[in-house]
C-alpha atoms as a PDB file:
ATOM      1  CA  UNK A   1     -19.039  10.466   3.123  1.00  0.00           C
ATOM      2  CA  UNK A   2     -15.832  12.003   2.978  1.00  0.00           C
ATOM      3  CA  UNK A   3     -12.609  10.525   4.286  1.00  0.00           C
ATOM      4  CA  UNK A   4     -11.703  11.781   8.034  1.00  0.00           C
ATOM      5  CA  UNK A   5      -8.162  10.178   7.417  1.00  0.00           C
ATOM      6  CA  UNK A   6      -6.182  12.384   4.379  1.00  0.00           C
ATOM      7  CA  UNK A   7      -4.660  14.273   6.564  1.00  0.00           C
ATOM      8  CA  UNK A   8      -2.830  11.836   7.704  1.00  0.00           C
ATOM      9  CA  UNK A   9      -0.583  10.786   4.618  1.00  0.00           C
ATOM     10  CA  UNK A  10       2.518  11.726   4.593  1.00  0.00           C
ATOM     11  CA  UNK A  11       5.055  11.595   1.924  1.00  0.00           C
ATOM     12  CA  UNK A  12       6.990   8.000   2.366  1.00  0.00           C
ATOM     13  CA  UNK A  13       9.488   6.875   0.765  1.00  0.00           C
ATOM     14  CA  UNK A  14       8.390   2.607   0.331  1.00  0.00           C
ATOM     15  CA  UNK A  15       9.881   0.162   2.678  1.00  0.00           C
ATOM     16  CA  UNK A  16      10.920  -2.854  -0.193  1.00  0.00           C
ATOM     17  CA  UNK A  17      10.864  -3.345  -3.578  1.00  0.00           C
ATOM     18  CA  UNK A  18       7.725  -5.348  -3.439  1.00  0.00           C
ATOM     19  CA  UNK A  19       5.528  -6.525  -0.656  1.00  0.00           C
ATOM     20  CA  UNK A  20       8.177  -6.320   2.387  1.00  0.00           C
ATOM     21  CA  UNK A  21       7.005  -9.930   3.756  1.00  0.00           C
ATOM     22  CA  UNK A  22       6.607 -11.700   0.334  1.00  0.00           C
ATOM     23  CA  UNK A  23       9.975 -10.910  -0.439  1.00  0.00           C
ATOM     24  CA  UNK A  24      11.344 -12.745   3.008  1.00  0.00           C
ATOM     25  CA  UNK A  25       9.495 -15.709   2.585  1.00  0.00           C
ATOM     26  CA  UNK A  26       9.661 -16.011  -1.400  1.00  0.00           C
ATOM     27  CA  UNK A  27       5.619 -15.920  -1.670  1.00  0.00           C
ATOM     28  CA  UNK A  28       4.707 -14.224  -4.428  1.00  0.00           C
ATOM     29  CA  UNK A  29       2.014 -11.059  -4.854  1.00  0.00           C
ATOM     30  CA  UNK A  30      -0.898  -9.546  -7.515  1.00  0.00           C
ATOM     31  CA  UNK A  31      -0.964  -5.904  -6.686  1.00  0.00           C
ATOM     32  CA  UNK A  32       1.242  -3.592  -4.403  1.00  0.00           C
ATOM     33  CA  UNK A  33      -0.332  -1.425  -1.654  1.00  0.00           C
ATOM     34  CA  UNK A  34       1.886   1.339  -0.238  1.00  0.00           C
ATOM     35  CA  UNK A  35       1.246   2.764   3.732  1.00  0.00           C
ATOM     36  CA  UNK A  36       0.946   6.589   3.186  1.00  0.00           C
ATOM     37  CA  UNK A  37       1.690   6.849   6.808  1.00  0.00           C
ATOM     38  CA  UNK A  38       5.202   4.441   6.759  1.00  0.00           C
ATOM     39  CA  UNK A  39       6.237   3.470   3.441  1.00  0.00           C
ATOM     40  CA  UNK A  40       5.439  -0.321   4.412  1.00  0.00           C
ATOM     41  CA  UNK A  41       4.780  -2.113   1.057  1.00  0.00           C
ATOM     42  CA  UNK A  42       2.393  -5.048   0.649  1.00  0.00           C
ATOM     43  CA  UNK A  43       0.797  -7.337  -1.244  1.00  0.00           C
ATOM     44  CA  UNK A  44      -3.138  -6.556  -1.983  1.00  0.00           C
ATOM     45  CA  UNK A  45      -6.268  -8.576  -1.042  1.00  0.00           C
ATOM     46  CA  UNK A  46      -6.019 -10.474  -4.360  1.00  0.00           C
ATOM     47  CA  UNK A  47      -2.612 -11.726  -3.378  1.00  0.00           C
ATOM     48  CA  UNK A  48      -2.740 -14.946  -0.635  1.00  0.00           C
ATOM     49  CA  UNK A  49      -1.006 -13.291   1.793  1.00  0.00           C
ATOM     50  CA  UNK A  50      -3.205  -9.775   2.306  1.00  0.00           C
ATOM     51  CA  UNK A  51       0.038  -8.164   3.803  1.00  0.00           C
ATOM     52  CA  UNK A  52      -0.878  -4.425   3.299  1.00  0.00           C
ATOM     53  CA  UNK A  53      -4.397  -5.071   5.186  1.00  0.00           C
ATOM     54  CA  UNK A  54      -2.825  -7.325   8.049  1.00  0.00           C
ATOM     55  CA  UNK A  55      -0.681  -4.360   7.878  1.00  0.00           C
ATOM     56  CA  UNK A  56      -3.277  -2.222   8.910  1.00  0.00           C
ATOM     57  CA  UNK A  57      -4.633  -3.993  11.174  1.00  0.00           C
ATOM     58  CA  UNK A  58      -1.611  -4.368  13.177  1.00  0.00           C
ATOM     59  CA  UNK A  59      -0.865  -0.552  12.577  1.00  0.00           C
ATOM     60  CA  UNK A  60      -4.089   1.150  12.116  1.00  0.00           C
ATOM     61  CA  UNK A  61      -2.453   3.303   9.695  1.00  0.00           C
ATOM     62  CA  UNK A  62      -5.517   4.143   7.713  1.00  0.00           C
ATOM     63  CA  UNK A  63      -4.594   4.784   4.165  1.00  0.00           C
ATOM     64  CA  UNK A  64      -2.761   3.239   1.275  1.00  0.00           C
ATOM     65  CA  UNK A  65      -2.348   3.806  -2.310  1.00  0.00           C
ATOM     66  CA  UNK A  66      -2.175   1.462  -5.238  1.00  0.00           C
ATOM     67  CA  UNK A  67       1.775   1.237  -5.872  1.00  0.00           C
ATOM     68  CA  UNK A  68       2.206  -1.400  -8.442  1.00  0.00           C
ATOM     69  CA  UNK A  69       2.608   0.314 -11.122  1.00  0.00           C
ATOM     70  CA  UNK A  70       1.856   3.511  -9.319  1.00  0.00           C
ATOM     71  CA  UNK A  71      -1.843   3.676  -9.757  1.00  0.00           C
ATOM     72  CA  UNK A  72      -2.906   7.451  -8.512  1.00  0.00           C
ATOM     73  CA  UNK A  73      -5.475   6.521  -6.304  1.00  0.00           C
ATOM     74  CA  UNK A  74      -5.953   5.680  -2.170  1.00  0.00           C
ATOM     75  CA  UNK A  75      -8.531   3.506   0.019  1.00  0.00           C
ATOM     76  CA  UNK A  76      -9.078   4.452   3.108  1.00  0.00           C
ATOM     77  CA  UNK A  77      -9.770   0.842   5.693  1.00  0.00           C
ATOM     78  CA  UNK A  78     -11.335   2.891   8.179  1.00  0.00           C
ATOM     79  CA  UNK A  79     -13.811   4.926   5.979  1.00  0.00           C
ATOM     80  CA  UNK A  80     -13.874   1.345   3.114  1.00  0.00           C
ATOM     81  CA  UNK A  81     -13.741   4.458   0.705  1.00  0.00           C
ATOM     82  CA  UNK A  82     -11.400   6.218  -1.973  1.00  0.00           C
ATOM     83  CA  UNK A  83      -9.426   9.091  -1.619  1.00  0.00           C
ATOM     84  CA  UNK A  84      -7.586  11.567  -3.369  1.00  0.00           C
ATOM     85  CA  UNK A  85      -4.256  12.005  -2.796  1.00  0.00           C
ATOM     86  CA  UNK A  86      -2.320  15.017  -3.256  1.00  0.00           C
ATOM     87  CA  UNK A  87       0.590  13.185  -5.036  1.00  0.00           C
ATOM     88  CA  UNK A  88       1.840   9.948  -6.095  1.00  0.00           C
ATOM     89  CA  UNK A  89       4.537   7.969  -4.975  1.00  0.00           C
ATOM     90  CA  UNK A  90       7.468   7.205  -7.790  1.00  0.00           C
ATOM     91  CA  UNK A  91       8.260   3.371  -7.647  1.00  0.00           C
ATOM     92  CA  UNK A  92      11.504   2.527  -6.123  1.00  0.00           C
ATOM     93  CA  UNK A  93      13.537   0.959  -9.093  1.00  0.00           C
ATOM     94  CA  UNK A  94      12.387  -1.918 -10.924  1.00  0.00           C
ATOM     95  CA  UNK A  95       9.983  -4.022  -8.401  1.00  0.00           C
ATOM     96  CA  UNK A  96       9.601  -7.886  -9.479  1.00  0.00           C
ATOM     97  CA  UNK A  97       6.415  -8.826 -11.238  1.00  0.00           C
ATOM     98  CA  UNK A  98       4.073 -11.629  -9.857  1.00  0.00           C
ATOM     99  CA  UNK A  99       0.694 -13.019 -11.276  1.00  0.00           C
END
């Protein structure tokens, strides 16, 4: 299968210097997910909070890409597949690590 979604991203520039609603509420994260259609930044499935898939959810913005560091790679939620970007996203400064 082959992702019906890449066309879609869009060159963002990220929302927060780590996972927008971590940072509010002082929770901390494991991995950074960045919305290729917004620039919203959240924390990953491993991290308690799952902001970047409640983020789709609410959104339905269909594809992220691994952001913390920048990883060079995309998921798709609608197609639960990767994807190939055609670029990366440069961190925004010096992002706060959490484990």
């Amino acid at each position: 299968m082959s992702c019906r979604h890449i066309e879609s991203v869009a060159v963002v520039h990220p929302s927060a210097k780590g996972c927008e609603e971590c940072l509010k509420t002082g929770d901390m994260w494991v991995h950074l997910r960045l919305c290729r259609t917004c620039g919203h930044v959240g924390c990953c499935d491993d991290s308690p909070n799952t902001h970047a898939t409640k983020h789709f959810h609410a959104t339905k913005h269909p594809v992220i890409e691994g952001y913390d560091p920048p990883e060079g790679w995309g998921w798709c939620y609608v197609d639960e597949e990767f994807v190939e970007l055609p670029d990366q996203t440069p961190q925004a400064g010096p992002i706060p690590r959490f484990v």
